[in-house]
Protein backbone atom coordinates (compact mmCIF):
# COMPACT_ATOMS: atom_id res chain seq x y z
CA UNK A 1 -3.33 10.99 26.84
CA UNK A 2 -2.22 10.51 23.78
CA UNK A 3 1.67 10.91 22.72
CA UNK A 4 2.70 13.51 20.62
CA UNK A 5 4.84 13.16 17.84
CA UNK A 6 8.14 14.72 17.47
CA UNK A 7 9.07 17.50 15.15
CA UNK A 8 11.78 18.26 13.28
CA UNK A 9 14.56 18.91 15.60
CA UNK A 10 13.27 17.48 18.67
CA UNK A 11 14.79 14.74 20.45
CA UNK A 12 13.64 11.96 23.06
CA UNK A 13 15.48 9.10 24.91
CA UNK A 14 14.55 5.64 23.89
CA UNK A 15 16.23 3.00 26.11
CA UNK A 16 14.31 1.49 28.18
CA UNK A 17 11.65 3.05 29.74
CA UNK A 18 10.22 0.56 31.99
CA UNK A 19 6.45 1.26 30.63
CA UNK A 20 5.78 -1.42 28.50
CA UNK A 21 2.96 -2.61 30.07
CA UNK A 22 0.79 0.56 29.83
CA UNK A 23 2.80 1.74 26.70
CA UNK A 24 3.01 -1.39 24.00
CA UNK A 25 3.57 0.68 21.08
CA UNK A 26 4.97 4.44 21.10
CA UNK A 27 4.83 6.08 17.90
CA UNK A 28 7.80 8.50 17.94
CA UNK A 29 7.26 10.44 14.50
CA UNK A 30 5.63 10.26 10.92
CA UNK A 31 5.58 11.73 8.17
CA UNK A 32 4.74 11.22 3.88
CA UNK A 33 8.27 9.18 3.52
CA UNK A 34 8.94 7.52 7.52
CA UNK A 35 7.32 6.15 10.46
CA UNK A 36 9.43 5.19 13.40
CA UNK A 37 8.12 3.77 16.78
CA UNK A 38 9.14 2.25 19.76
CA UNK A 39 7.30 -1.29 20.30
CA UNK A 40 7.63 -2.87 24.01
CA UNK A 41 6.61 -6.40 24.03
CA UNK A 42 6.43 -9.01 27.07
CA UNK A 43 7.80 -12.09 27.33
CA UNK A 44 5.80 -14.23 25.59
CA UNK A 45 3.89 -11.62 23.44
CA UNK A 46 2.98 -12.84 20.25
CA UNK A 47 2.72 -10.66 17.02
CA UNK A 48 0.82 -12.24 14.36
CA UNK A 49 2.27 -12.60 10.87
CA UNK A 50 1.92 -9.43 8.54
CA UNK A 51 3.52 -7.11 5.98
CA UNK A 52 4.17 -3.60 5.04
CA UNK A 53 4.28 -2.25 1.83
CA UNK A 54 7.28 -0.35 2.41
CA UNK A 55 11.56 -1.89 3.72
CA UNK A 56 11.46 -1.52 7.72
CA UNK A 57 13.99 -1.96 9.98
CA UNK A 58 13.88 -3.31 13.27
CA UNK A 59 16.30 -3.01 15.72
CA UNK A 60 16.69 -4.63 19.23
CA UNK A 61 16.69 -1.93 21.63
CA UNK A 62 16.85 -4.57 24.75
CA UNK A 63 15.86 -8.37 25.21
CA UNK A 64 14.98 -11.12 22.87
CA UNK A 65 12.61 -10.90 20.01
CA UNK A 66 11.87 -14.22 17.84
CA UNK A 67 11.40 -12.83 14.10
CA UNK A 68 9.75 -15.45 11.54
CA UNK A 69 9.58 -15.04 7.55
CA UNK A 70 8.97 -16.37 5.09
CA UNK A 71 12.33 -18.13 4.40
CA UNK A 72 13.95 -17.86 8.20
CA UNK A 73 13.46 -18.06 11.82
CA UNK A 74 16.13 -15.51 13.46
CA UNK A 75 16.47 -14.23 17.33
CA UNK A 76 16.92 -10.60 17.39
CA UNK A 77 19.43 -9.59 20.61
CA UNK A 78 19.87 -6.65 22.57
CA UNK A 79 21.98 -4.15 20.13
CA UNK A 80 21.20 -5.92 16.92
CA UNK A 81 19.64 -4.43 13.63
CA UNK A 82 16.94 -6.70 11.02
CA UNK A 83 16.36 -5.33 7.16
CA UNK A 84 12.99 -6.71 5.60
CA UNK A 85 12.33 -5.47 2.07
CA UNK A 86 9.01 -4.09 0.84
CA UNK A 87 6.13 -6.90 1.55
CA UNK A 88 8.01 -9.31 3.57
CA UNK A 89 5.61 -11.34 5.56
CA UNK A 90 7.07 -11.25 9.31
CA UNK A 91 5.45 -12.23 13.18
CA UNK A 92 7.36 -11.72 16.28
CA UNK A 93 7.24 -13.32 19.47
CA UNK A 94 9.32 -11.88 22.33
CA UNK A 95 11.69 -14.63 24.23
CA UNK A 96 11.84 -11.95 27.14
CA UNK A 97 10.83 -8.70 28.20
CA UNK A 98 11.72 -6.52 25.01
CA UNK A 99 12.00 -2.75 23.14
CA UNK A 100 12.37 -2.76 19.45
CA UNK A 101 13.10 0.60 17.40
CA UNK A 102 10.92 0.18 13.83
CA UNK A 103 11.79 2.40 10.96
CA UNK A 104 9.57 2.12 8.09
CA UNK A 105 9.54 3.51 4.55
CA UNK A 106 6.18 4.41 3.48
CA UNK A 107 5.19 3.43 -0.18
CA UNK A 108 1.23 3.24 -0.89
CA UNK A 109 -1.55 1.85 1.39
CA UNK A 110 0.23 1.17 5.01
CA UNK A 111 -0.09 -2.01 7.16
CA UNK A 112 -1.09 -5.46 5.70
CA UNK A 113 -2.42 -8.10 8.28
CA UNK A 114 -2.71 -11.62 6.82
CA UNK A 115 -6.48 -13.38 7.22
């Protein structure tokens, strides 16, 4: 079934929800300027390097998340908060069980995935 996205004014909680295994990627709303989702990755789980056209932020809901550019490797920890302008290349690889909150701001064509 697929989730349904919120509208303006509605509200849903985010913290863990102990679902990542049948839920790996929530999208919680969208529209012509945002897209925000809730990403649960296993330890171990490997996302390839890409880009989006638009800044994102990522923030750490729970666990360890290893985030690589182009210029950096950094560990993301429970409670803390990455900025990646417009086009940074990025992969992720979670260190342990893991929840990330991703804000994007849309500009142009959406997701870029390196060859």
């Amino acid at each position: 079934m697929a989730q349904k996205h919120l509208s303006s004014g509605d509200s849903i909680h985010i913290l863990s929800s102990g679902n990542s295994e049948t839920v790996p990627a929530q999208a919680l709303f969208k529209d012509k300027h945002m897209e925000v989702m809730r990403l649960s990755l296993p330890a171990a789980k490997h996302i390839a390097t890409h880009q989006v056209d638009g800044p994102i932020t990522i923030f750490c809901i729970e666990g360890q998340v290893e985030i690589q550019t182009d210029h950096a490797r950094k560990i993301l920890h429970t409670g803390d908060l990455m900025y990646l302008a417009a086009s940074a290349s990025h992969a992720l690889t979670a260190i342990d069980d893991s929840s990330l909150l991703v804000t994007i701001a849309l500009q142009g064509s959406a997701h870029q995935v390196d060859a």
